[in-house]
Every structure is written in structure tokens, then in C-alpha cells.
PDB file of N, CA and C in Angstrom:
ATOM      1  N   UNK A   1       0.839  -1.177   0.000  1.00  0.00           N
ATOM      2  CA  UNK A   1       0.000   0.000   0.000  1.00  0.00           C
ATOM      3  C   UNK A   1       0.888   1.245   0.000  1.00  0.00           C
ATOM      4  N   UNK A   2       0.558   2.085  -0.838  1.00  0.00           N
ATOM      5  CA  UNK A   2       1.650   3.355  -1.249  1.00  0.00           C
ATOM      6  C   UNK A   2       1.484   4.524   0.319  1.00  0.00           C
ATOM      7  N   UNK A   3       2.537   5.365   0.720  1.00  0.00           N
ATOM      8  CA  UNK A   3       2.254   6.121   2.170  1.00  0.00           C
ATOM      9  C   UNK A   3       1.761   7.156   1.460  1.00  0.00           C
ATOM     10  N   UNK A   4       1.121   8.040   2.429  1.00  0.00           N
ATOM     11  CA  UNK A   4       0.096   9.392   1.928  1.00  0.00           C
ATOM     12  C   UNK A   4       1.563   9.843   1.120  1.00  0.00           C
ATOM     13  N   UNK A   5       2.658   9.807   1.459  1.00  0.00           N
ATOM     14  CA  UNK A   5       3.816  11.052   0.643  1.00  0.00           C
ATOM     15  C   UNK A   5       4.021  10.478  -0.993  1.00  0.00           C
ATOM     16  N   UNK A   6       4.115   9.233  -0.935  1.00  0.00           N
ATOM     17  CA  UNK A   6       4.127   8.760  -2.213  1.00  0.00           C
ATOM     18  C   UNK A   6       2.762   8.755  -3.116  1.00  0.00           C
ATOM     19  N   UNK A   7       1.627   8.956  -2.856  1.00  0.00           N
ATOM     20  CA  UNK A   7       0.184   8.575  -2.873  1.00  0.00           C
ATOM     21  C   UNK A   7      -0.226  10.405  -3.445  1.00  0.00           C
ATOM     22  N   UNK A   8       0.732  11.597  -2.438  1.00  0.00           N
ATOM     23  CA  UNK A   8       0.277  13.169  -3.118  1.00  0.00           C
ATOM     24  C   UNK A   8       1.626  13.110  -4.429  1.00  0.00           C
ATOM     25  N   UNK A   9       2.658  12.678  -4.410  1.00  0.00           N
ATOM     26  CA  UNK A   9       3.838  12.928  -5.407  1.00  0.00           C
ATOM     27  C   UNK A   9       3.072  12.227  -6.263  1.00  0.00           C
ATOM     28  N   UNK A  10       2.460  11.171  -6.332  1.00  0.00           N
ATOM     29  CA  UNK A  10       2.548  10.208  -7.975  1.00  0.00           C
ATOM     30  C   UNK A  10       0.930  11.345  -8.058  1.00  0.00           C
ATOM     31  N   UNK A  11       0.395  11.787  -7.707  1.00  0.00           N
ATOM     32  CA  UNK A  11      -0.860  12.232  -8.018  1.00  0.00           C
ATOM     33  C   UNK A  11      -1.005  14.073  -8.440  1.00  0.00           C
ATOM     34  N   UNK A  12       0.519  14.562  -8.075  1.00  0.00           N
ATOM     35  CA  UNK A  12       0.943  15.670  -8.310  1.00  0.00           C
ATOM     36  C   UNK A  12       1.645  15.677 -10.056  1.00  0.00           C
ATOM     37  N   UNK A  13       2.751  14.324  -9.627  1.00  0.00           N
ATOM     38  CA  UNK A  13       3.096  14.426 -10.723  1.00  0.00           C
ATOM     39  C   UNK A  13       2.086  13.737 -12.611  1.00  0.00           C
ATOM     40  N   UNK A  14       1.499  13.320 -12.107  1.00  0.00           N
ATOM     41  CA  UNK A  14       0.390  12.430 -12.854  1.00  0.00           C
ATOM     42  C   UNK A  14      -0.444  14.025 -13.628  1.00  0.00           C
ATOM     43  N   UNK A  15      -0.665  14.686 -12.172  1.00  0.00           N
ATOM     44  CA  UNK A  15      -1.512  16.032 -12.795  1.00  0.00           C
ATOM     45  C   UNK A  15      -0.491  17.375 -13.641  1.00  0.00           C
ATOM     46  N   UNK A  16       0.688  17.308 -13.266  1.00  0.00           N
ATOM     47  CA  UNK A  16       1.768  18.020 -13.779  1.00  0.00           C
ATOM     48  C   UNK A  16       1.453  17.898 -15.476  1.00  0.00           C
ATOM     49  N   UNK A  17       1.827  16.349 -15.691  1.00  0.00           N
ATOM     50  CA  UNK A  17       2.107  16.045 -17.314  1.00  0.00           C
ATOM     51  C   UNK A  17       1.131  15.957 -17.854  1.00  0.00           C
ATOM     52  N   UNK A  18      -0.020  16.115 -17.397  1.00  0.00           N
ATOM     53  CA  UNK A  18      -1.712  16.386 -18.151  1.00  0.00           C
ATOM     54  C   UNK A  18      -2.459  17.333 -18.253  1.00  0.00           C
ATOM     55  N   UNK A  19      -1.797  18.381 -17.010  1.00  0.00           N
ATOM     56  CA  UNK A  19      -3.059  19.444 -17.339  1.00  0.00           C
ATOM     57  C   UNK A  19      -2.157  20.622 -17.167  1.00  0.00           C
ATOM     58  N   UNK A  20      -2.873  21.650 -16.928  1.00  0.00           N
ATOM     59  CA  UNK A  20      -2.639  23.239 -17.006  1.00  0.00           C
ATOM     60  C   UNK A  20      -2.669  23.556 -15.463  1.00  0.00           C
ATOM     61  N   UNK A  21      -3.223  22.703 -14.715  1.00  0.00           N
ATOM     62  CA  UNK A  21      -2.905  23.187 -13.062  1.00  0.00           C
ATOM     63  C   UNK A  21      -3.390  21.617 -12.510  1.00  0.00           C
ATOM     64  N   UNK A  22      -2.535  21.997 -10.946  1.00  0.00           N
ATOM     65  CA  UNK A  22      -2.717  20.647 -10.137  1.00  0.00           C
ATOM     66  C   UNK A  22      -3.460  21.340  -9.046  1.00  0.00           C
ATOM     67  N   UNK A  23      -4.487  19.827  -8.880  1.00  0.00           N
ATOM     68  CA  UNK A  23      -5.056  20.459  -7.632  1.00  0.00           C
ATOM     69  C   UNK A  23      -4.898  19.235  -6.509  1.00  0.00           C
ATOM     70  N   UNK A  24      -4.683  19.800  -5.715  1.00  0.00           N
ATOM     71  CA  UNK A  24      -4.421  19.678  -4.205  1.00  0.00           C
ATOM     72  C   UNK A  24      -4.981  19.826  -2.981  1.00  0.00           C
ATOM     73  N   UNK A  25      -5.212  18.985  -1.971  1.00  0.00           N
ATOM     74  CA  UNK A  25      -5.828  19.666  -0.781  1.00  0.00           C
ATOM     75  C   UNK A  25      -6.754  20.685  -1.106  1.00  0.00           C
ATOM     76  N   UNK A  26      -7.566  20.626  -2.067  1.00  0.00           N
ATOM     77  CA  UNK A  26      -8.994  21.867  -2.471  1.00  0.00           C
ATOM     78  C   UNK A  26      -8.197  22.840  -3.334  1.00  0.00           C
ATOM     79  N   UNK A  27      -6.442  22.647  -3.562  1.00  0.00           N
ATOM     80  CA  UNK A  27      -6.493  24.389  -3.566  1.00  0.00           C
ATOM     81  C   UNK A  27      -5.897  23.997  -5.487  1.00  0.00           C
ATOM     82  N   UNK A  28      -6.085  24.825  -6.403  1.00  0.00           N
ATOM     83  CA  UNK A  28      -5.659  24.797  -7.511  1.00  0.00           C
ATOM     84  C   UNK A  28      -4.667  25.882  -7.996  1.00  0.00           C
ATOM     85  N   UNK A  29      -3.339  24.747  -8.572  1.00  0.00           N
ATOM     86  CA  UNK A  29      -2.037  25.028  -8.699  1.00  0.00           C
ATOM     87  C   UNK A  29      -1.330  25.291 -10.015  1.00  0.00           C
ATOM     88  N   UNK A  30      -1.250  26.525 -10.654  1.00  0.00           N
ATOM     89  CA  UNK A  30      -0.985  26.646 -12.196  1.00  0.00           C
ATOM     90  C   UNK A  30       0.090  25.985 -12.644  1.00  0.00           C
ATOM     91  N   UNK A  31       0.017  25.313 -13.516  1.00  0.00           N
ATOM     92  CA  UNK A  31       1.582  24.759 -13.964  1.00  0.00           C
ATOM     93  C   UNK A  31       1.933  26.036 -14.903  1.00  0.00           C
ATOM     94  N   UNK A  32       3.449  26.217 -14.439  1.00  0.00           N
ATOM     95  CA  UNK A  32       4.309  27.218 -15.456  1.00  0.00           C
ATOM     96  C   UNK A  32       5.321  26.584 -16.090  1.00  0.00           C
ATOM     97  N   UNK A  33       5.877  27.350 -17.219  1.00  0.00           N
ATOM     98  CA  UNK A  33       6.341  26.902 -17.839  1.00  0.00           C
ATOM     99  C   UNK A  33       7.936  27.260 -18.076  1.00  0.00           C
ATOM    100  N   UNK A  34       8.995  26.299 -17.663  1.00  0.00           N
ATOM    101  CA  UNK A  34      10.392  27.441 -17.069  1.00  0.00           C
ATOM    102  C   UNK A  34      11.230  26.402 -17.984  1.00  0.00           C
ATOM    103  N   UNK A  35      12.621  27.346 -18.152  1.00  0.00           N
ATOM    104  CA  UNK A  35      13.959  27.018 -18.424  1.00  0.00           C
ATOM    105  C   UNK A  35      13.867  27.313 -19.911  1.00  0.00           C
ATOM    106  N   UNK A  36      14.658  27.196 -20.861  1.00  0.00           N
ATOM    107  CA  UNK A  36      14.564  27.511 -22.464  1.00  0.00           C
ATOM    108  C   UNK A  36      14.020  26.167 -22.753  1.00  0.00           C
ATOM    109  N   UNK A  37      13.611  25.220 -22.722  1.00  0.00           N
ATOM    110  CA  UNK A  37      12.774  24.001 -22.727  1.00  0.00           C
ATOM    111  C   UNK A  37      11.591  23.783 -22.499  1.00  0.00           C
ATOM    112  N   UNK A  38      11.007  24.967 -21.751  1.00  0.00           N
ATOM    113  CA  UNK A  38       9.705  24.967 -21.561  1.00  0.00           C
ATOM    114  C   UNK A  38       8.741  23.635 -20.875  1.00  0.00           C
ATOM    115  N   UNK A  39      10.005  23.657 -19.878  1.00  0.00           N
ATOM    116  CA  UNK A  39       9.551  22.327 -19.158  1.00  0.00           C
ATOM    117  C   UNK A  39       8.341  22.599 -17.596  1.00  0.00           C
ATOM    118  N   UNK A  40       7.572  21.911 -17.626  1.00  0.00           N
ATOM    119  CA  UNK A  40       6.107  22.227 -16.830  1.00  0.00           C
ATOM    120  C   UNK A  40       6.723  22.096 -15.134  1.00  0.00           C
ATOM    121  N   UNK A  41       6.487  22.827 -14.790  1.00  0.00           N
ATOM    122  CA  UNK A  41       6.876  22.786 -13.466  1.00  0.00           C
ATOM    123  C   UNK A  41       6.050  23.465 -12.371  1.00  0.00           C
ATOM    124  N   UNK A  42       5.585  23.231 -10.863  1.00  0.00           N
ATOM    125  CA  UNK A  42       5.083  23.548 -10.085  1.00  0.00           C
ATOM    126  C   UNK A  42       5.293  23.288  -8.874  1.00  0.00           C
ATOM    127  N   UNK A  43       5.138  24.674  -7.881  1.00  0.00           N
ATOM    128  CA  UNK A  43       5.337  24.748  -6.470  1.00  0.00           C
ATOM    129  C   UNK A  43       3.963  23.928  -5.571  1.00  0.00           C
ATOM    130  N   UNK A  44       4.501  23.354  -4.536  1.00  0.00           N
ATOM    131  CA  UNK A  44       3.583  22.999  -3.507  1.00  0.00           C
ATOM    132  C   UNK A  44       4.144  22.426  -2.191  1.00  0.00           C
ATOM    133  N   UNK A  45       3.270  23.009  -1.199  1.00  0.00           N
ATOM    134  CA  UNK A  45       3.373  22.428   0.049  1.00  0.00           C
ATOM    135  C   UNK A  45       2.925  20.716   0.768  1.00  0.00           C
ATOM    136  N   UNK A  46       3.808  19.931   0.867  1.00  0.00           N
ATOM    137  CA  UNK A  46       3.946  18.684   1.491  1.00  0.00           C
ATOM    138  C   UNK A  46       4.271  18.745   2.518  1.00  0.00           C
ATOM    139  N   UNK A  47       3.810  18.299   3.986  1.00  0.00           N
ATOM    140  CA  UNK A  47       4.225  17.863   5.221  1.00  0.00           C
ATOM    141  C   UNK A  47       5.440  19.314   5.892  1.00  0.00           C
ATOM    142  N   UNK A  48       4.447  20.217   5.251  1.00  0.00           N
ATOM    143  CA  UNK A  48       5.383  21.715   6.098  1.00  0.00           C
ATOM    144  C   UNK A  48       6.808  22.428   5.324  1.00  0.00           C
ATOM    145  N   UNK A  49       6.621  21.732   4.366  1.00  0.00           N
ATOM    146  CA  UNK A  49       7.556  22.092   3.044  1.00  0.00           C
ATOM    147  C   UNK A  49       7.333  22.542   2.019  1.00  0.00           C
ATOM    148  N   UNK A  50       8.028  23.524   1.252  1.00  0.00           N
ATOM    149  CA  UNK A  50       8.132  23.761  -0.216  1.00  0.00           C
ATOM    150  C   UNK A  50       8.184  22.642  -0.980  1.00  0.00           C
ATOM    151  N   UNK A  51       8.021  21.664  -1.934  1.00  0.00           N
ATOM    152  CA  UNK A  51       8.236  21.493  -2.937  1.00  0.00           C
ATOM    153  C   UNK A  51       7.921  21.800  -4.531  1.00  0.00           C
ATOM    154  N   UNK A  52       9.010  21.266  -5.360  1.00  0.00           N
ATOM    155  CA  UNK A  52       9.120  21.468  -6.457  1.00  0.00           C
ATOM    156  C   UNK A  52       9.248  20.988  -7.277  1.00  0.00           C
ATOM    157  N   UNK A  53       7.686  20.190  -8.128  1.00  0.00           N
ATOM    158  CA  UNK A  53       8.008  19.239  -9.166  1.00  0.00           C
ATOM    159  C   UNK A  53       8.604  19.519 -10.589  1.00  0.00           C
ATOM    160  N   UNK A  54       8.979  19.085 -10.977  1.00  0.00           N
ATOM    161  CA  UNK A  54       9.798  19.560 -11.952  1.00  0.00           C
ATOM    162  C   UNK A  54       9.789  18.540 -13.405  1.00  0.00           C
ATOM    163  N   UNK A  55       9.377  18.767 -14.523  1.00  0.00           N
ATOM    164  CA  UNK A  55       9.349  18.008 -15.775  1.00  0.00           C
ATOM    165  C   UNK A  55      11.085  17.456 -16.338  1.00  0.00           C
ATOM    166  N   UNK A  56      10.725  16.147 -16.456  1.00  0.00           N
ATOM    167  CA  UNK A  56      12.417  16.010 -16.709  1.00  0.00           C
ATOM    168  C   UNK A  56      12.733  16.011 -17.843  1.00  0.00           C
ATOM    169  N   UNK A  57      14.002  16.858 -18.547  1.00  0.00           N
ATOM    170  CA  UNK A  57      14.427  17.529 -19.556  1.00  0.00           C
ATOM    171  C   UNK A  57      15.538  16.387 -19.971  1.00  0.00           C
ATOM    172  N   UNK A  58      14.435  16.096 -21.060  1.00  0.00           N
ATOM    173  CA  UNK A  58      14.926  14.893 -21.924  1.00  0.00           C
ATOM    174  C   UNK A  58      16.572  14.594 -22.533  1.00  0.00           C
ATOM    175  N   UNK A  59      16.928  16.229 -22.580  1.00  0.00           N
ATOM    176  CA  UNK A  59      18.350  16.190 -23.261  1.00  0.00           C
ATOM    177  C   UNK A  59      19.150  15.971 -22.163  1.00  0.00           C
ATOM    178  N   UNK A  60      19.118  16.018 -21.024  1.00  0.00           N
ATOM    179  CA  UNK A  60      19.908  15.960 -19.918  1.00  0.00           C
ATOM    180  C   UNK A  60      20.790  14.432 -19.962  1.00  0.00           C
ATOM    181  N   UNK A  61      21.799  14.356 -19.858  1.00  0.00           N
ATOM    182  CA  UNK A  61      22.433  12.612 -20.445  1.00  0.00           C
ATOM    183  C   UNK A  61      22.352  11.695 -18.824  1.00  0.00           C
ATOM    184  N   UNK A  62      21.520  11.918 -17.972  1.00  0.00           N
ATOM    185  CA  UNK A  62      21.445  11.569 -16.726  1.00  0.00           C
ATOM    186  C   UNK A  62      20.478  10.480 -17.562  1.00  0.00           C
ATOM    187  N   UNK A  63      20.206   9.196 -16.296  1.00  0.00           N
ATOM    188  CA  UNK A  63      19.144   7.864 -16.529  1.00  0.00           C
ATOM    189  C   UNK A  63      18.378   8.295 -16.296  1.00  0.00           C
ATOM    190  N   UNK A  64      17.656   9.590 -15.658  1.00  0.00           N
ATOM    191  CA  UNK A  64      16.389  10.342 -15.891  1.00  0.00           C
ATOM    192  C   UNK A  64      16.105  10.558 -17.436  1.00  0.00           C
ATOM    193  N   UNK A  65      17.250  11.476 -17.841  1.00  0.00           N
ATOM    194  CA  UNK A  65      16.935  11.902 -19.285  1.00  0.00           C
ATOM    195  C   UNK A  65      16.752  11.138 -20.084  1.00  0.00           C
ATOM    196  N   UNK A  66      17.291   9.488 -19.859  1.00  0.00           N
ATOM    197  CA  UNK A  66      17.326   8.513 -20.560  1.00  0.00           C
ATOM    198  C   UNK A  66      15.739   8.743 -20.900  1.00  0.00           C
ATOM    199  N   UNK A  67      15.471   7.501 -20.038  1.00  0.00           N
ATOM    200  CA  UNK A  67      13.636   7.392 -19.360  1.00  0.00           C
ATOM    201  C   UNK A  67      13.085   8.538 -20.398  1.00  0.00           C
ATOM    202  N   UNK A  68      13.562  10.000 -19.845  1.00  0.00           N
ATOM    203  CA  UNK A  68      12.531  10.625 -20.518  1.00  0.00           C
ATOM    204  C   UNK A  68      12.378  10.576 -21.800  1.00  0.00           C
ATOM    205  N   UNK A  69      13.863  10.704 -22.704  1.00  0.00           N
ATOM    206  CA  UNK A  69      13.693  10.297 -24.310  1.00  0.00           C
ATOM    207  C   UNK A  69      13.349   9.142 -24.813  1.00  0.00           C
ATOM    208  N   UNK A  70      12.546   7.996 -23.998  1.00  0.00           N
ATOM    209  CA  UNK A  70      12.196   6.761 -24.733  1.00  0.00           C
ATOM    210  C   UNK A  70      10.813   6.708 -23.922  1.00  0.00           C
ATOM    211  N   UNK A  71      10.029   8.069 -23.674  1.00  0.00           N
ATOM    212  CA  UNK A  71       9.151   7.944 -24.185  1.00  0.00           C
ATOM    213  C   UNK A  71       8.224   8.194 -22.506  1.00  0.00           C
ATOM    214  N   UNK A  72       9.136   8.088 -20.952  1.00  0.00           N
ATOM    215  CA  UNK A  72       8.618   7.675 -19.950  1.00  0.00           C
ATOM    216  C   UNK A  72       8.275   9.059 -19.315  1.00  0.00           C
ATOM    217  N   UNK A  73       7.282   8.992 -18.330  1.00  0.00           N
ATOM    218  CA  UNK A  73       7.379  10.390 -18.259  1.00  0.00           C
ATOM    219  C   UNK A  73       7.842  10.172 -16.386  1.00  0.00           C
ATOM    220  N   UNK A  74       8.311  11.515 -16.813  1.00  0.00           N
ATOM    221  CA  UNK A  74       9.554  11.697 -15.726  1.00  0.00           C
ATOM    222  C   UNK A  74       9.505  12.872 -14.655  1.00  0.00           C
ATOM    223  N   UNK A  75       9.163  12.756 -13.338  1.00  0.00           N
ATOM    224  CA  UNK A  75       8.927  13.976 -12.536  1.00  0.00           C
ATOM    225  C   UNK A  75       9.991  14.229 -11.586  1.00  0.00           C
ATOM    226  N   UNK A  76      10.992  14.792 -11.531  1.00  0.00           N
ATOM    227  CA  UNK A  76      11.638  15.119 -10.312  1.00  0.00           C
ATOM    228  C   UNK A  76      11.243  16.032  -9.084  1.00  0.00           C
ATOM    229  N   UNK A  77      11.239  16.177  -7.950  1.00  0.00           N
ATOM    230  CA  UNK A  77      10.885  16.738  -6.978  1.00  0.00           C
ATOM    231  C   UNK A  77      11.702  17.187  -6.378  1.00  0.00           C
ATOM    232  N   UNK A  78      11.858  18.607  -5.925  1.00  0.00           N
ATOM    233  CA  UNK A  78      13.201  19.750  -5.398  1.00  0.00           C
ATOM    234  C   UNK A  78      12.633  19.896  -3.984  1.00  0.00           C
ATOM    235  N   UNK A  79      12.962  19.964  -2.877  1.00  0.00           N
ATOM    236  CA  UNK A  79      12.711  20.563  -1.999  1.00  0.00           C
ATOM    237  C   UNK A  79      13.454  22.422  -2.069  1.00  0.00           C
ATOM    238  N   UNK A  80      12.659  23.198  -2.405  1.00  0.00           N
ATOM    239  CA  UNK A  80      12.582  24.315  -2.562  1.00  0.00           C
ATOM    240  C   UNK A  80      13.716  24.859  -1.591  1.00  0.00           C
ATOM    241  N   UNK A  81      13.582  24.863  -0.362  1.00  0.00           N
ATOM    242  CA  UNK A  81      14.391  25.885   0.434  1.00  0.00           C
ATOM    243  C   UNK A  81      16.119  25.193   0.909  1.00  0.00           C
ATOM    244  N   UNK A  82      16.035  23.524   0.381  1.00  0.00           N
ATOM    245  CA  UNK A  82      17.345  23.034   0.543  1.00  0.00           C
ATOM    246  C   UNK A  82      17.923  22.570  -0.799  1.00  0.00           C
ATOM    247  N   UNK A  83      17.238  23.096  -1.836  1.00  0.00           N
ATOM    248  CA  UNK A  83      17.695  23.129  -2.854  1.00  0.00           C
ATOM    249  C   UNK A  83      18.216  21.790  -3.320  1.00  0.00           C
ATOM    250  N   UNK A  84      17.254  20.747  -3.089  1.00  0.00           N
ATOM    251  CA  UNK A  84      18.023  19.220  -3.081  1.00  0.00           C
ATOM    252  C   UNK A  84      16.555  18.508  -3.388  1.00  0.00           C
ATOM    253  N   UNK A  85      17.392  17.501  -4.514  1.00  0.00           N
ATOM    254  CA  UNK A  85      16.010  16.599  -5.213  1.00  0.00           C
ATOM    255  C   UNK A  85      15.859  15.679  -4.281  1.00  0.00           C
ATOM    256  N   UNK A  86      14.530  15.320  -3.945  1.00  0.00           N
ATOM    257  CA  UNK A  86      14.078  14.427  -2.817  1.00  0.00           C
ATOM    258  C   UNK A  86      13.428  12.980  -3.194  1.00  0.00           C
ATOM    259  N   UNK A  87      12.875  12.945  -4.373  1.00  0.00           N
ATOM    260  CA  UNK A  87      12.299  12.129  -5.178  1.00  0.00           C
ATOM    261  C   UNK A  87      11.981  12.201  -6.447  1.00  0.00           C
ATOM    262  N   UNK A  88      11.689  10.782  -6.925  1.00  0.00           N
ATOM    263  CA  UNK A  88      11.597  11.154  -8.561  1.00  0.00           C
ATOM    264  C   UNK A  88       9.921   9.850  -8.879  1.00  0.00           C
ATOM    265  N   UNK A  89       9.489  10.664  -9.850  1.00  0.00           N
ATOM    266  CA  UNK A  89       8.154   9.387 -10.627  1.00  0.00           C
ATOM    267  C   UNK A  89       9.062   9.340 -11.382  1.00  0.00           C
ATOM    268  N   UNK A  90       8.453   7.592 -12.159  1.00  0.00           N
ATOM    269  CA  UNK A  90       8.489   7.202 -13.824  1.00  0.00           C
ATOM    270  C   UNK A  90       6.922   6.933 -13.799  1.00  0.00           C
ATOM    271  N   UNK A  91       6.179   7.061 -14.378  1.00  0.00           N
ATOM    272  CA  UNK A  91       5.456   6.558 -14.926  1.00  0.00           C
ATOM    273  C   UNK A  91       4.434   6.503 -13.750  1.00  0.00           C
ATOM    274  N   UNK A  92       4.274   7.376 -12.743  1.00  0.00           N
ATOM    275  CA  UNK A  92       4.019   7.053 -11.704  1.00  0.00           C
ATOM    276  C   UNK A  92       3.972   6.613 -10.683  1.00  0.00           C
ATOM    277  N   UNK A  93       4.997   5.521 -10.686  1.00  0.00           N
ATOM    278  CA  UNK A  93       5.920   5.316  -9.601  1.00  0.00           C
ATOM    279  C   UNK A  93       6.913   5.877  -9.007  1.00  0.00           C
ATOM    280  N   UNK A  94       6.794   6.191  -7.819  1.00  0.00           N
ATOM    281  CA  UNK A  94       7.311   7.229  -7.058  1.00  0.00           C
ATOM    282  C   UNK A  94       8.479   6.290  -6.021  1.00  0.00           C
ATOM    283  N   UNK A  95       9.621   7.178  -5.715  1.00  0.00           N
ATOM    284  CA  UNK A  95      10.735   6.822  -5.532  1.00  0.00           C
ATOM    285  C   UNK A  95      11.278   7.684  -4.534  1.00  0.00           C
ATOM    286  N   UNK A  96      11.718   7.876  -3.400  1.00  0.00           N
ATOM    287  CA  UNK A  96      12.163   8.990  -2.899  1.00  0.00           C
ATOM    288  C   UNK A  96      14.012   8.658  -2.273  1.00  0.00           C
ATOM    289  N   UNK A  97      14.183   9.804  -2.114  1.00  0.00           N
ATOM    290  CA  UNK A  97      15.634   9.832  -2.166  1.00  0.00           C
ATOM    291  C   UNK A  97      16.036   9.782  -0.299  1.00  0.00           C
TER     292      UNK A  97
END
């Protein structure tokens, strides 16, 4: 059975790569669109934290970027104020660091 943290990430990132905003806890979250890649990305609060999902940028030669150029879709997650990736989806499976 997946824990509530893995259960809001795969359901954050699931809403990231489909729509125009994520919604959350009632509240609705615009996805923007950042870097010269125009990769979808959005802020939100988890368990008293910033985070920061982030679309993974296919050209990157990391086994993320792999994944992402064959087709998988790929979410990384930043914790905002320590500036450090905490977890990653493929495909909805969620992974944390």
C-alpha cells in the first residue's frame, strides 16, 4: 500500500504532465512553464515544506533523461528551500531519495 507522501507525489506528478494546473488539498495550482525548454513545473506544500516538481528535460544525459527520451514520463521533486532533489516518478511510480 503506497504512504500518503508517495500517494500526493505520484498524483501531483500524474496532474503536472496532463493538465494546465494541479489540484491539491482543495487548492488549484498553475503549472508554469520554465527554463529555455519549456519544461512544466510547479510549487507545492507537502508535510510543512516547499516542494518542487519539476518536468524532466529529456536532453539531460542523466538515466532520468534517458527514461525521458524513450518515451517515460519523468517527474523530479526539489525541496525548494534546501535546494536538493528528494524524489523522482516514472510513470508514476514514485521513488524517494
Amino acid at each position: 500500500m503506497l504512504g500518503e507522501v508517495e500517494r500526493v507525489l505520484g498524483s501531483v506528478a500524474a496532474q503536472l504532465m496532463s493538465g494546465e494546473e494541479v489540484v491539491l488539498e482543495n487548492q488549484k495550482i498553475r503549472v508554469r512553464r520554465v527554463g529555455s525548454g519549456g519544461l512544466r513545473a510547479v510549487q507545492f506544500q507537502q508535510n510543512g515544506r516547499m516542494l518542487e516538481a519539476i518536468e524532466q528535460n529529456a536532453a539531460k544525459p542523466s538515466r532520468w533523461g534517458q527514461l525521458a527520451r524513450e518515451g517515460h514520463r519523468v517527474v523530479q521533486f526539489r525541496d525548494v528551500l534546501l535546494r536538493k532533489y528528494v524524489a523522482v516518478a516514472v510513470d508514476g511510480v514514485v521513488r524517494e531519495y
